[in-house]
PDB file of N, CA and C in Angstrom:
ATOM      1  N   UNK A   1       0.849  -1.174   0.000  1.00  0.00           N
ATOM      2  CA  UNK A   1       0.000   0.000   0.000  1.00  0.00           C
ATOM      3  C   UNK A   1       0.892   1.234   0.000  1.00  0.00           C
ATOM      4  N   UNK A   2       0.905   1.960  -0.537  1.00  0.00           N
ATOM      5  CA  UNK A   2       1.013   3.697  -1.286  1.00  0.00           C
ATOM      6  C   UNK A   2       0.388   4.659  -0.799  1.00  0.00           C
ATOM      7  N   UNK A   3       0.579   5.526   0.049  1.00  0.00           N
ATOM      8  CA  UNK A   3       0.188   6.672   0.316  1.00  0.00           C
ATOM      9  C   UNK A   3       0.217   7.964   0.188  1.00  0.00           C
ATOM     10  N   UNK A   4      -0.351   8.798  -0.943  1.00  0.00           N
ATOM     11  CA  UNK A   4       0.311   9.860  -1.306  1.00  0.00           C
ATOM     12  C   UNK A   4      -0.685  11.389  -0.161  1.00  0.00           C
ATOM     13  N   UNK A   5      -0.370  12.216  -0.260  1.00  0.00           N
ATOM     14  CA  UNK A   5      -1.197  13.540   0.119  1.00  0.00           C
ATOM     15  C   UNK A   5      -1.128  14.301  -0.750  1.00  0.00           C
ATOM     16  N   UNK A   6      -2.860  15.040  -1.074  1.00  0.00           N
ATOM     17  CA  UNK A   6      -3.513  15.340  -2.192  1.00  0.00           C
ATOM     18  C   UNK A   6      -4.171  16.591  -1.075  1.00  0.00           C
ATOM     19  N   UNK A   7      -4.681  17.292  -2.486  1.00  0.00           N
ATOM     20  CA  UNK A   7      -5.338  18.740  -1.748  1.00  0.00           C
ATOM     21  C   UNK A   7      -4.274  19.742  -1.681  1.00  0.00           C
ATOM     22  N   UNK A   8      -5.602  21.220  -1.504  1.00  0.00           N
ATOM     23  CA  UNK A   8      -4.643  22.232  -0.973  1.00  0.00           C
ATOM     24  C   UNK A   8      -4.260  22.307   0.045  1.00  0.00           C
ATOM     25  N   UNK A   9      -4.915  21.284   1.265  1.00  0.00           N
ATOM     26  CA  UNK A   9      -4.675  22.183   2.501  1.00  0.00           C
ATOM     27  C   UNK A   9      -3.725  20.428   3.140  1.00  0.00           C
ATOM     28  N   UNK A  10      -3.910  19.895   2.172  1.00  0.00           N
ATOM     29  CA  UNK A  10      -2.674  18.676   2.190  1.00  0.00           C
ATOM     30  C   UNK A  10      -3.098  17.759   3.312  1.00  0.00           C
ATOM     31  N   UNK A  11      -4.649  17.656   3.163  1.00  0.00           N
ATOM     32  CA  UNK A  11      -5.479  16.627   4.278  1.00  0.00           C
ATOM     33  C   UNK A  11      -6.050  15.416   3.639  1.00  0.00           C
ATOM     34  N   UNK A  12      -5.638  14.864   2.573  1.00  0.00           N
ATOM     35  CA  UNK A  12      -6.107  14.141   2.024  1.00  0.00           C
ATOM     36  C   UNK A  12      -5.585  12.981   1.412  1.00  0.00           C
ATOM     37  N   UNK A  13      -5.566  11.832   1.847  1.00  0.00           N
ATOM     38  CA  UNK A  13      -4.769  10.613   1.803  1.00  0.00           C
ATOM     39  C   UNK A  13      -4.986   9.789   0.389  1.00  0.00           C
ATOM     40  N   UNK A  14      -4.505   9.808  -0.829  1.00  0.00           N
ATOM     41  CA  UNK A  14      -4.792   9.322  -1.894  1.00  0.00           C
ATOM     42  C   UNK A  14      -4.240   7.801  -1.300  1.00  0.00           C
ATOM     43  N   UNK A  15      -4.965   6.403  -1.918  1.00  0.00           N
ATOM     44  CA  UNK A  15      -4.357   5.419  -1.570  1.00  0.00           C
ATOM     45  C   UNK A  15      -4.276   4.365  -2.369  1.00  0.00           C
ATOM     46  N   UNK A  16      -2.595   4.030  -2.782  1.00  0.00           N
ATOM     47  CA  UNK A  16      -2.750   2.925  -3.835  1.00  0.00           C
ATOM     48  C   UNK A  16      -2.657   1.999  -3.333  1.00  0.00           C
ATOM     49  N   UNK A  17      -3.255   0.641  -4.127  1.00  0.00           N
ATOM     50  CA  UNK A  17      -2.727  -0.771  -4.023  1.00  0.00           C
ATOM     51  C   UNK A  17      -2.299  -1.605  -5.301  1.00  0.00           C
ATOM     52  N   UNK A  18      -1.892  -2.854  -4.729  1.00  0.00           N
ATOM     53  CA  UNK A  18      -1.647  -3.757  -6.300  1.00  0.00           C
ATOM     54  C   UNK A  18      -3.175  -4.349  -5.583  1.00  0.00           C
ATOM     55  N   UNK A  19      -3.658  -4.950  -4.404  1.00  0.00           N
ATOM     56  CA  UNK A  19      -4.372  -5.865  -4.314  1.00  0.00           C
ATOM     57  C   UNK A  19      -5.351  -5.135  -3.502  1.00  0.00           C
ATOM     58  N   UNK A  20      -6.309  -5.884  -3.039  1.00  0.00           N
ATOM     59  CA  UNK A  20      -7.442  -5.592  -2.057  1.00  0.00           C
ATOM     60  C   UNK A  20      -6.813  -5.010  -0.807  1.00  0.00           C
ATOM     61  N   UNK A  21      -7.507  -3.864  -0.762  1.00  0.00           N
ATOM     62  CA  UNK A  21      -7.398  -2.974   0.910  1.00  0.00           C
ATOM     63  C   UNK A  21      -8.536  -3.444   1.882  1.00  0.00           C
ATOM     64  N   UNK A  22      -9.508  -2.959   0.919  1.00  0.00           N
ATOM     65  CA  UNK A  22     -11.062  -3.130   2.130  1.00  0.00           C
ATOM     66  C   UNK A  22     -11.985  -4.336   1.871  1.00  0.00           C
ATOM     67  N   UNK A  23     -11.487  -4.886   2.660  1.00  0.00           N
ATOM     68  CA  UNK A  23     -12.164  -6.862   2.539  1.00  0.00           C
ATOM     69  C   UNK A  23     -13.302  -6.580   4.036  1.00  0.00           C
ATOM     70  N   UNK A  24     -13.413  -6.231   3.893  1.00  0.00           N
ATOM     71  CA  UNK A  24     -14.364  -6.318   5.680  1.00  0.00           C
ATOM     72  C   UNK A  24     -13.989  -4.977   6.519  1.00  0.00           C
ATOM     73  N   UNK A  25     -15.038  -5.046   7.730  1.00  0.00           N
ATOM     74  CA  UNK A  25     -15.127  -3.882   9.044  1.00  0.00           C
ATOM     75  C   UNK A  25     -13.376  -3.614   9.328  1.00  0.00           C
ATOM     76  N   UNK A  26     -13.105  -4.522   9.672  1.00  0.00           N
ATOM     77  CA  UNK A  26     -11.661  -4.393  10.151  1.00  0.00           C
ATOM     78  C   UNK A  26     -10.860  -3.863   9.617  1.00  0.00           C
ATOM     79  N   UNK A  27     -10.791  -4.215   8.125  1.00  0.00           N
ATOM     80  CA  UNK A  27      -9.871  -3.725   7.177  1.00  0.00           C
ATOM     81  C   UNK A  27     -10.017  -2.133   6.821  1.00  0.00           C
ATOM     82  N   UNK A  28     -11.254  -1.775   6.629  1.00  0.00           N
ATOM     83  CA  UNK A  28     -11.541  -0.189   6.543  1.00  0.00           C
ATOM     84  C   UNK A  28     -11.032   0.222   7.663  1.00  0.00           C
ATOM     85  N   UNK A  29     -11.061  -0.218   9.475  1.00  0.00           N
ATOM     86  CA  UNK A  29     -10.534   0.428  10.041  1.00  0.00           C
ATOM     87  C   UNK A  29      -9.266   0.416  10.294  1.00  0.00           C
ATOM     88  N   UNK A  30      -8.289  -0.433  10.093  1.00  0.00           N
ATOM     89  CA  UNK A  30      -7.145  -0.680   9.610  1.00  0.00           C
ATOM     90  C   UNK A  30      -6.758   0.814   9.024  1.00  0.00           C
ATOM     91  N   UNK A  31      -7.450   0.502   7.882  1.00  0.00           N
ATOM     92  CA  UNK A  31      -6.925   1.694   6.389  1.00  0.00           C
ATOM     93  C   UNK A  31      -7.018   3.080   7.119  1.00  0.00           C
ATOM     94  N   UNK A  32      -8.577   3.095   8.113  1.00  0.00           N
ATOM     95  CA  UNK A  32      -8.685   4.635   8.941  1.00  0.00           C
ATOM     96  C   UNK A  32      -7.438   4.997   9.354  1.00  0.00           C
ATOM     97  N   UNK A  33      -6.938   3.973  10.202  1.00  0.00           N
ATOM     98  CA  UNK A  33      -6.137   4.064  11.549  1.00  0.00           C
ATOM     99  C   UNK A  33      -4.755   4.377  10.460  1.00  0.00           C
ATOM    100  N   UNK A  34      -4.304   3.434  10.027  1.00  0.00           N
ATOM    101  CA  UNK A  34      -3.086   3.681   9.575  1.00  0.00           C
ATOM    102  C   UNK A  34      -2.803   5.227   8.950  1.00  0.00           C
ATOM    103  N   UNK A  35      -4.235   5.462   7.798  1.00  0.00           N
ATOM    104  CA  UNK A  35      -3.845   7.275   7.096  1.00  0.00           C
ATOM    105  C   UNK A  35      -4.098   8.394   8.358  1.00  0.00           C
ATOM    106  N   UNK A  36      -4.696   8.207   9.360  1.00  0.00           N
ATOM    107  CA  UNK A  36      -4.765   9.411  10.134  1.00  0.00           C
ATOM    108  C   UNK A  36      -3.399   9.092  11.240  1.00  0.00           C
ATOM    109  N   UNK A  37      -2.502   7.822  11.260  1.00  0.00           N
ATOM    110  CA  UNK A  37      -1.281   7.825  12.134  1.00  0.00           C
ATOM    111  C   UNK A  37       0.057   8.399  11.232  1.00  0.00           C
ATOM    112  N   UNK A  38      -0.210   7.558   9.853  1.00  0.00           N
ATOM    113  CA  UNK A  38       1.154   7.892   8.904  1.00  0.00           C
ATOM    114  C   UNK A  38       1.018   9.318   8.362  1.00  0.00           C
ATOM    115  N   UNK A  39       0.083   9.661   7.852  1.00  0.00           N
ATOM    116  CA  UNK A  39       0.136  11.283   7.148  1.00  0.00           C
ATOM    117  C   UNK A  39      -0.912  12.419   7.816  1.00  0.00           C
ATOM    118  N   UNK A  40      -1.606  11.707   8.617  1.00  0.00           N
ATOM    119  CA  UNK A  40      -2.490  12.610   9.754  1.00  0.00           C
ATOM    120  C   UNK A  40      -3.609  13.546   8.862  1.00  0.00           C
ATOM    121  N   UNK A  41      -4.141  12.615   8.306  1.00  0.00           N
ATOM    122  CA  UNK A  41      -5.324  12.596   7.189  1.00  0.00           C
ATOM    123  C   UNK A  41      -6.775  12.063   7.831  1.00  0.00           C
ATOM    124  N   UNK A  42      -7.256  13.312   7.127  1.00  0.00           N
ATOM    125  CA  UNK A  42      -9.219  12.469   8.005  1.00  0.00           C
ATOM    126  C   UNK A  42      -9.879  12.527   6.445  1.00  0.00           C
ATOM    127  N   UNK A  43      -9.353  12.595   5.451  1.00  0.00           N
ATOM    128  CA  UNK A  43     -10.129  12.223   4.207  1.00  0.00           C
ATOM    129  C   UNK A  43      -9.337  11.571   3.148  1.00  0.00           C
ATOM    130  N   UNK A  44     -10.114  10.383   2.677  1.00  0.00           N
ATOM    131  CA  UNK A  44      -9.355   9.092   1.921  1.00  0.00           C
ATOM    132  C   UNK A  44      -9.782   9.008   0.712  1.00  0.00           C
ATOM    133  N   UNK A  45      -8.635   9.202  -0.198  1.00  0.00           N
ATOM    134  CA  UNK A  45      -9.201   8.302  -2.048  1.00  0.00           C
ATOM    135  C   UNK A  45      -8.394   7.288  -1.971  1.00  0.00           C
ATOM    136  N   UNK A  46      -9.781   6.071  -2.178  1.00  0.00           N
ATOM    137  CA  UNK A  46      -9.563   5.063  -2.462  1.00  0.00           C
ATOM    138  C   UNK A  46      -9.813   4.965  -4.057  1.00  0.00           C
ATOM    139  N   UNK A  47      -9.067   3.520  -4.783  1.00  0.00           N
ATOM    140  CA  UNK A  47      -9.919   3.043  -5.640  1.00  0.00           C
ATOM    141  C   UNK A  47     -10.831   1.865  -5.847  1.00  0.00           C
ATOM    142  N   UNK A  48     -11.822   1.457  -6.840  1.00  0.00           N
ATOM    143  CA  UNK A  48     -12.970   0.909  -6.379  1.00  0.00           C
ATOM    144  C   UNK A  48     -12.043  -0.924  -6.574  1.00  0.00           C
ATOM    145  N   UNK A  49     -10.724  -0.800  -7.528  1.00  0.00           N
ATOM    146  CA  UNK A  49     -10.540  -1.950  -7.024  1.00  0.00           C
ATOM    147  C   UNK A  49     -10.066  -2.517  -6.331  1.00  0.00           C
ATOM    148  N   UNK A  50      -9.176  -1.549  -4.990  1.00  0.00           N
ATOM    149  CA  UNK A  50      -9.133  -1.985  -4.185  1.00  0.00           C
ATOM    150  C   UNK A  50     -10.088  -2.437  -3.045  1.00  0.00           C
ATOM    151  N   UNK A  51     -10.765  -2.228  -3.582  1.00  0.00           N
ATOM    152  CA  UNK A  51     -12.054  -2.548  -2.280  1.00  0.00           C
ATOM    153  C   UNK A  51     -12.841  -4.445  -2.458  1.00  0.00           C
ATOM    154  N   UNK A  52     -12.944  -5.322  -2.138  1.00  0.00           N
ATOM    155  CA  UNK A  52     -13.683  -5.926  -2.026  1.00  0.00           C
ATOM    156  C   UNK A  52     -15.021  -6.243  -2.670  1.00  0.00           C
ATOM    157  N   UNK A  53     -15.675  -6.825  -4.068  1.00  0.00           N
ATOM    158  CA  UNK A  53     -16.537  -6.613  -4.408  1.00  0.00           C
ATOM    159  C   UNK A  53     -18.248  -6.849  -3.745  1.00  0.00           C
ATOM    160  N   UNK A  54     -18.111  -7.644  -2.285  1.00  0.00           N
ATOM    161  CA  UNK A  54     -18.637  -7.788  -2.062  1.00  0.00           C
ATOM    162  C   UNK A  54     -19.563  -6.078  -1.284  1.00  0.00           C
ATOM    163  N   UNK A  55     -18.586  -5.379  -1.170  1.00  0.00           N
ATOM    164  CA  UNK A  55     -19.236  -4.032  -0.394  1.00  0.00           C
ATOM    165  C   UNK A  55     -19.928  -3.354  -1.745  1.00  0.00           C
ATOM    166  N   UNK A  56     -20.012  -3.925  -2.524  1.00  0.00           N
ATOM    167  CA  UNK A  56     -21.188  -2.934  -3.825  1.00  0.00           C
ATOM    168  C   UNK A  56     -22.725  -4.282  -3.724  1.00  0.00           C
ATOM    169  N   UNK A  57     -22.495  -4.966  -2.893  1.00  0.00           N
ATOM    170  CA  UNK A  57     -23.420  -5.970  -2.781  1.00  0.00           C
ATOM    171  C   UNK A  57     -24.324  -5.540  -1.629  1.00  0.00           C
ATOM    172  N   UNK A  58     -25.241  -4.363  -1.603  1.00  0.00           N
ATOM    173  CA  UNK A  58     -25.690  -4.124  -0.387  1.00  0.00           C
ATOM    174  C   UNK A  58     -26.137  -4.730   0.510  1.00  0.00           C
ATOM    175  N   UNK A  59     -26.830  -5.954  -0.104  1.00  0.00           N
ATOM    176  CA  UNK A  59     -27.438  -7.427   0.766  1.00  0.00           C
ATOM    177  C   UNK A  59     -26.156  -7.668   2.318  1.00  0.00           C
ATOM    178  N   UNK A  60     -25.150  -7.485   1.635  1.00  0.00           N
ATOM    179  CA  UNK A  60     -24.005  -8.080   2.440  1.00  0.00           C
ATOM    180  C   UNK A  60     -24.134  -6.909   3.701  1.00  0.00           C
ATOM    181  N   UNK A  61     -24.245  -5.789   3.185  1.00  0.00           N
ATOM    182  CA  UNK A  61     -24.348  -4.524   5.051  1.00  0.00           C
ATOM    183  C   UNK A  61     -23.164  -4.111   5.046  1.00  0.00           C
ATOM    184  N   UNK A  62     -22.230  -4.530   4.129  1.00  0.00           N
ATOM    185  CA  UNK A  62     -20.492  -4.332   4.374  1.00  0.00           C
ATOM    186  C   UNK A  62     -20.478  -2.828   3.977  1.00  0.00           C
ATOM    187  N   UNK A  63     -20.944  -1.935   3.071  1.00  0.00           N
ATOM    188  CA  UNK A  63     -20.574  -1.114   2.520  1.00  0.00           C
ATOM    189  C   UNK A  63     -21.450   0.005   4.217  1.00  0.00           C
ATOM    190  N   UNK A  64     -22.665  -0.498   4.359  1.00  0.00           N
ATOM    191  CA  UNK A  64     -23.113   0.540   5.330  1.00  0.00           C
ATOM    192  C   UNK A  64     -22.669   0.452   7.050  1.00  0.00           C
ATOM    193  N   UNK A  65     -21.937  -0.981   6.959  1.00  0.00           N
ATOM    194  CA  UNK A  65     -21.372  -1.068   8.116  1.00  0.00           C
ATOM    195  C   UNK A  65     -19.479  -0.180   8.226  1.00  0.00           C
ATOM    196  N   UNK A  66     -19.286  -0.187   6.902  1.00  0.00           N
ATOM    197  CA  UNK A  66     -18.215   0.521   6.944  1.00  0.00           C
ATOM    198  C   UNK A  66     -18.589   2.060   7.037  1.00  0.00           C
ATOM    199  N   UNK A  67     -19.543   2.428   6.135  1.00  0.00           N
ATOM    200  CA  UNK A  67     -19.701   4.201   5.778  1.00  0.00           C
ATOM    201  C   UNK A  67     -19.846   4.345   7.593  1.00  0.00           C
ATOM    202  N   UNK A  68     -20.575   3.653   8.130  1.00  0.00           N
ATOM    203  CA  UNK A  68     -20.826   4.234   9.560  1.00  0.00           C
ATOM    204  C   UNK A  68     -20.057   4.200  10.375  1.00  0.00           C
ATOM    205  N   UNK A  69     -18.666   3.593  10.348  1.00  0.00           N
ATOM    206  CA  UNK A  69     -17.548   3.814  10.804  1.00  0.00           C
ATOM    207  C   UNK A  69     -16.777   4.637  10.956  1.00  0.00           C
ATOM    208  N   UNK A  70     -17.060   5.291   9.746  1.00  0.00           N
ATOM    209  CA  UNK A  70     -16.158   6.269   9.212  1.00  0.00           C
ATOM    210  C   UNK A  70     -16.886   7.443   9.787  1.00  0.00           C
ATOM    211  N   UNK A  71     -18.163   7.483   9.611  1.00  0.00           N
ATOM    212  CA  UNK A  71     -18.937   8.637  10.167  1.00  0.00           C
ATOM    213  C   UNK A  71     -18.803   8.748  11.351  1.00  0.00           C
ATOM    214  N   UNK A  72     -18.378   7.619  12.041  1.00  0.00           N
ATOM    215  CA  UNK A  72     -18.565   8.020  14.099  1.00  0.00           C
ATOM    216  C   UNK A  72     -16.347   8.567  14.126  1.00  0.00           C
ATOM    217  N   UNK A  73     -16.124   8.292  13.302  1.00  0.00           N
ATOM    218  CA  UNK A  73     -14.646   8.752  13.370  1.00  0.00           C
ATOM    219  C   UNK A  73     -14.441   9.670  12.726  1.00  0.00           C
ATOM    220  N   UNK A  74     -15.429  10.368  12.015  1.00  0.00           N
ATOM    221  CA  UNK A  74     -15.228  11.698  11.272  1.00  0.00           C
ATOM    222  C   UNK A  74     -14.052  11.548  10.170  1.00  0.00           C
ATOM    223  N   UNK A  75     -13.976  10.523   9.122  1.00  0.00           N
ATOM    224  CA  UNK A  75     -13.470  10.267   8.281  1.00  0.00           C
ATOM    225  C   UNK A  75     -14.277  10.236   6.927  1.00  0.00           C
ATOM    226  N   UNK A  76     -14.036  11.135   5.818  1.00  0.00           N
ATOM    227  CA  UNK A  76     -14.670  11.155   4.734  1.00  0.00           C
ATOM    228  C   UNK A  76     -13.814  10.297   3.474  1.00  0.00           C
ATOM    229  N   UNK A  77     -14.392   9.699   2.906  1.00  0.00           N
ATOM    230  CA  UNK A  77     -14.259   9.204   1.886  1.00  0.00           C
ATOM    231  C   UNK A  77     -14.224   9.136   0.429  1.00  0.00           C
ATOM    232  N   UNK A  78     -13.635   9.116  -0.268  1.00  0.00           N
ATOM    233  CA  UNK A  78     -13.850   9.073  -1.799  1.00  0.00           C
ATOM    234  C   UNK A  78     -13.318   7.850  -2.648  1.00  0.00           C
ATOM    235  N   UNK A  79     -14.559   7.178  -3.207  1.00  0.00           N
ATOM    236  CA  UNK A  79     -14.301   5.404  -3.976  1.00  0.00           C
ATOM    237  C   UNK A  79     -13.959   6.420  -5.998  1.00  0.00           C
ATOM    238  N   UNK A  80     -12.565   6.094  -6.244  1.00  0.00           N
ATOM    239  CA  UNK A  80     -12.905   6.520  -7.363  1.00  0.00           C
ATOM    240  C   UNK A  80     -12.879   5.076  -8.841  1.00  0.00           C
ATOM    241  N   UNK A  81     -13.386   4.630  -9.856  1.00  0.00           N
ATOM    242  CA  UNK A  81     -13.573   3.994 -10.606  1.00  0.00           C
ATOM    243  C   UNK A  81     -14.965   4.250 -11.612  1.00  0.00           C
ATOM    244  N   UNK A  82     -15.535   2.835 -12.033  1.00  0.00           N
ATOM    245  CA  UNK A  82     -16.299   2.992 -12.787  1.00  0.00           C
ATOM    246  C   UNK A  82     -17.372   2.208 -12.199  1.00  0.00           C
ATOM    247  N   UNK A  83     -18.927   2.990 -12.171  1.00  0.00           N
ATOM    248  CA  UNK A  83     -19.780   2.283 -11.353  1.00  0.00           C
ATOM    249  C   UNK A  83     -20.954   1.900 -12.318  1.00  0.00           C
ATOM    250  N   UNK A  84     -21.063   1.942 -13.848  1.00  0.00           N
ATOM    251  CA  UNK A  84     -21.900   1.829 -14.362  1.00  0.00           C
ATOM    252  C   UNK A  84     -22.162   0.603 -14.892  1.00  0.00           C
ATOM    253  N   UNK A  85     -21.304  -0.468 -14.431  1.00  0.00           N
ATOM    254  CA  UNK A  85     -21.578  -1.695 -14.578  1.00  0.00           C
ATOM    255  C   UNK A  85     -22.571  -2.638 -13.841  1.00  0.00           C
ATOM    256  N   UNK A  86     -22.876  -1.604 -12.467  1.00  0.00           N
ATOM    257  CA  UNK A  86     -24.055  -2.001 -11.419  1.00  0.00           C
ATOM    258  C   UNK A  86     -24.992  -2.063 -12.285  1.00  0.00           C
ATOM    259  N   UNK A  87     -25.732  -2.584 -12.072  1.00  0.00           N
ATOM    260  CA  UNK A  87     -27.183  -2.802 -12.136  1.00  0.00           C
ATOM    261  C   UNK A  87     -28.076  -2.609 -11.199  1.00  0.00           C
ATOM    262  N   UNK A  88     -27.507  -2.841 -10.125  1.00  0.00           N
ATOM    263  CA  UNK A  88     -28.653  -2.729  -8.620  1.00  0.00           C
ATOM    264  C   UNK A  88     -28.992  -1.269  -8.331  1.00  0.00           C
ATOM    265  N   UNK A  89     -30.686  -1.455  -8.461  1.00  0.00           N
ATOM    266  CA  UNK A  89     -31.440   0.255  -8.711  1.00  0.00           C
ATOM    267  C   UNK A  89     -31.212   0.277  -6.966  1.00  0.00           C
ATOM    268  N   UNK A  90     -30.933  -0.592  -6.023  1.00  0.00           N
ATOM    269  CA  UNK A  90     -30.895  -0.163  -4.585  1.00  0.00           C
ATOM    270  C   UNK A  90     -28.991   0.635  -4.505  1.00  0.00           C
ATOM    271  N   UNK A  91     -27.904   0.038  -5.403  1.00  0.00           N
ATOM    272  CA  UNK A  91     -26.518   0.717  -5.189  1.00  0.00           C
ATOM    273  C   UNK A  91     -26.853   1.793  -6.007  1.00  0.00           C
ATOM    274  N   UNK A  92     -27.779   1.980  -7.345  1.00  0.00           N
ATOM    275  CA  UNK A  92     -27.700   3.148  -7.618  1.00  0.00           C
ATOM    276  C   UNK A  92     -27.977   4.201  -6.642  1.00  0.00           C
ATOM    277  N   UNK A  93     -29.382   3.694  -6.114  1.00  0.00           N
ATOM    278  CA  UNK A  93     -29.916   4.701  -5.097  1.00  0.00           C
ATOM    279  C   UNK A  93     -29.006   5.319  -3.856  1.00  0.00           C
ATOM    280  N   UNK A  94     -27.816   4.729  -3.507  1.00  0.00           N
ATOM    281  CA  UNK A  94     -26.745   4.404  -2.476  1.00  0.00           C
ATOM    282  C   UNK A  94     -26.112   5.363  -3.002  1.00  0.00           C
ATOM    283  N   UNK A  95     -25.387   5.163  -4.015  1.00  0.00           N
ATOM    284  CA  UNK A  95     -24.483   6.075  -5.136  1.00  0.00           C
ATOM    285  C   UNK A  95     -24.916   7.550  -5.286  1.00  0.00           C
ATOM    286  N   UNK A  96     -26.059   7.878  -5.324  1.00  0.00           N
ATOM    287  CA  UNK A  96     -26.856   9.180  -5.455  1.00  0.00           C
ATOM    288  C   UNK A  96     -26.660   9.610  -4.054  1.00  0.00           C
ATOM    289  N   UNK A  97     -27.148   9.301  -3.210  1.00  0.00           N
ATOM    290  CA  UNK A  97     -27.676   9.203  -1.903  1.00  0.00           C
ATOM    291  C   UNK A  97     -26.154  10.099  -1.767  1.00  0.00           C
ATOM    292  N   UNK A  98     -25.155   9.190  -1.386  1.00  0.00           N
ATOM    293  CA  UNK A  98     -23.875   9.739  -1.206  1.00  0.00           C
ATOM    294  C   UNK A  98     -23.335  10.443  -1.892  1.00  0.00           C
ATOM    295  N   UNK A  99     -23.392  10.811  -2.869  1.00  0.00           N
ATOM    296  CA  UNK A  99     -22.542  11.774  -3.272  1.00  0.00           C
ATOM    297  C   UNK A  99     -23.590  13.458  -3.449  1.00  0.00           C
ATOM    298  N   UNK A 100     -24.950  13.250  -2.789  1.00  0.00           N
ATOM    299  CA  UNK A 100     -25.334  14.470  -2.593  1.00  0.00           C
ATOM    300  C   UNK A 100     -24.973  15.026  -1.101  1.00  0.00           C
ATOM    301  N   UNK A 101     -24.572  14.018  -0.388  1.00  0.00           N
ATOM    302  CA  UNK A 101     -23.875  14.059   1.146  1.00  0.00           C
ATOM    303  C   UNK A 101     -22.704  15.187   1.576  1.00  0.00           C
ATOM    304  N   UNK A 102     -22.251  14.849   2.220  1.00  0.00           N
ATOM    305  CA  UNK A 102     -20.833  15.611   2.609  1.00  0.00           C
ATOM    306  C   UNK A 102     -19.658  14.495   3.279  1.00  0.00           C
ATOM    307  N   UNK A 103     -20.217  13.536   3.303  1.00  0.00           N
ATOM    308  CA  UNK A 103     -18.761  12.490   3.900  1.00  0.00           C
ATOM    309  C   UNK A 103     -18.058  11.267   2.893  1.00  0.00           C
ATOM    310  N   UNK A 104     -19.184  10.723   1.827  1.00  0.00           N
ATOM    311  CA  UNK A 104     -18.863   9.506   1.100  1.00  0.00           C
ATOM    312  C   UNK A 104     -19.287   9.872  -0.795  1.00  0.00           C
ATOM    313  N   UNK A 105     -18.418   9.461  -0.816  1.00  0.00           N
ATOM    314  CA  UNK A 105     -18.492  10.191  -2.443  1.00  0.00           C
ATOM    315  C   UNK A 105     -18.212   8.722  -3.768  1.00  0.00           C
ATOM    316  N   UNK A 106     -18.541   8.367  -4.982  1.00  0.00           N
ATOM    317  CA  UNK A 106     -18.361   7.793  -5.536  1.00  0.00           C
ATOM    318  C   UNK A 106     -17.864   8.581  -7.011  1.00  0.00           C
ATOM    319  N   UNK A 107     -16.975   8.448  -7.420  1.00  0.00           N
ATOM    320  CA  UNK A 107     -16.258   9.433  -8.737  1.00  0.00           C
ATOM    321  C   UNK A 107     -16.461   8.816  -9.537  1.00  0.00           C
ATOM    322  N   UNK A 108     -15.272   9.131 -10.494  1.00  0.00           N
ATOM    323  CA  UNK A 108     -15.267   9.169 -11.773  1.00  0.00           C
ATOM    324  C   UNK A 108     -13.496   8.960 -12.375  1.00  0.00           C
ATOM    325  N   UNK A 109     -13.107   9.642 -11.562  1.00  0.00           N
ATOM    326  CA  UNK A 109     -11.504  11.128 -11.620  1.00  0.00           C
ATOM    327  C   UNK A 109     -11.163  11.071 -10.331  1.00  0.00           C
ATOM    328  N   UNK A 110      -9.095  10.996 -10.255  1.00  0.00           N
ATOM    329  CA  UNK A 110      -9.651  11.692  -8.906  1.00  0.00           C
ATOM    330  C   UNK A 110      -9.366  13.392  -8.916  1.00  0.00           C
ATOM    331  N   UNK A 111      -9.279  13.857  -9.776  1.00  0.00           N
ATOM    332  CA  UNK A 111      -9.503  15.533  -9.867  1.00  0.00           C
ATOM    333  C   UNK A 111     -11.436  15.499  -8.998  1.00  0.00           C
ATOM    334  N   UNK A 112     -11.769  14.794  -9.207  1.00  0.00           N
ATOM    335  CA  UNK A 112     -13.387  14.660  -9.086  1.00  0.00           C
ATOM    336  C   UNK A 112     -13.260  14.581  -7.510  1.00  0.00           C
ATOM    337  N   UNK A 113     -12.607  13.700  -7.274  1.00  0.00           N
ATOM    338  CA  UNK A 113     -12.513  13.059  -5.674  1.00  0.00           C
ATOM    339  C   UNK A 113     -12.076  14.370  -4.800  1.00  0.00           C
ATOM    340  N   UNK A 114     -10.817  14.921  -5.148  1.00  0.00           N
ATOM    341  CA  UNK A 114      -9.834  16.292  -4.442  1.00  0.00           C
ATOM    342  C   UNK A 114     -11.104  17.302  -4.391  1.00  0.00           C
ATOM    343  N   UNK A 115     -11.959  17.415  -5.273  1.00  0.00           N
ATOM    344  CA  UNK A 115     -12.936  18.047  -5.102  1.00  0.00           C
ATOM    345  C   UNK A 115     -14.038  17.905  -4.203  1.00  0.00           C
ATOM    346  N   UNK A 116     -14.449  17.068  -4.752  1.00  0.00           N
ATOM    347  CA  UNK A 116     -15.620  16.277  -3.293  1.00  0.00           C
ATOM    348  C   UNK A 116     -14.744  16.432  -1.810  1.00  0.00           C
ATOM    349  N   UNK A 117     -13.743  16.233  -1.729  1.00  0.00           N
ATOM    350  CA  UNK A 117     -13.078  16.073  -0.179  1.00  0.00           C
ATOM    351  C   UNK A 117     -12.354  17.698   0.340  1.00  0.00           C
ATOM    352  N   UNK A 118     -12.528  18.370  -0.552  1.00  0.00           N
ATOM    353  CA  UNK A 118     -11.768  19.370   0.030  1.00  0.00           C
ATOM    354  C   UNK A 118     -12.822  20.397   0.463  1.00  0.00           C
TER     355      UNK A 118
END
């Protein structure tokens, strides 16, 4: 894992991988803990393939058991990739939902993401 800092005000933890970051509860808080100890960051770009495909599976609770994690730790988020391969009118509705928000964002870019988080 790769950690760069993004933004103007240089609060923002861009994060690469070769493989899966967020497999489960633990692992998102893992990822929390580690960007707000190593670069002292409370807002994260991820990308969508590092994540676990099961958290676009809402059935599973993984994706809302994580967002609410992040929300009681005041950590905002940004998933950047391509989401138009969903089909599920309940992740679309998820997808909307959040990115009219202020903490969890789904992109495109991450010029898109630095935006949403800053």
């Amino acid at each position: 894992m790769n950690i760069t800092i993004k933004g103007i005000n240089k609060n923002i933890a861009e994060v690469h991988s070769e493989g899966l970051i967020i497999t489960d509860v633990q692992s998102a808080l893992d990822l929390m803990a580690t960007v707000r100890y190593e670069v002292d960051c409370d807002r994260i770009i991820i990308y969508k393939t590092s994540i676990a495909e099961d958290f676009f599976k809402l059935s599973t609770r993984l994706a809302g058991d994580i967002l609410q994690k992040y929300v009681n730790y005041q950590m905002k988020l940004a998933i950047v990739g391509d989401f138009s391969g969903y089909m599920s009118k309940a992740l679309k509705d998820f997808i909307y939902e959040s990115n009219n928000g202020k903490d969890f964002f789904f992109v495109s870019a991450i010029e898109e993401a630095i935006e949403k988080l800053s």
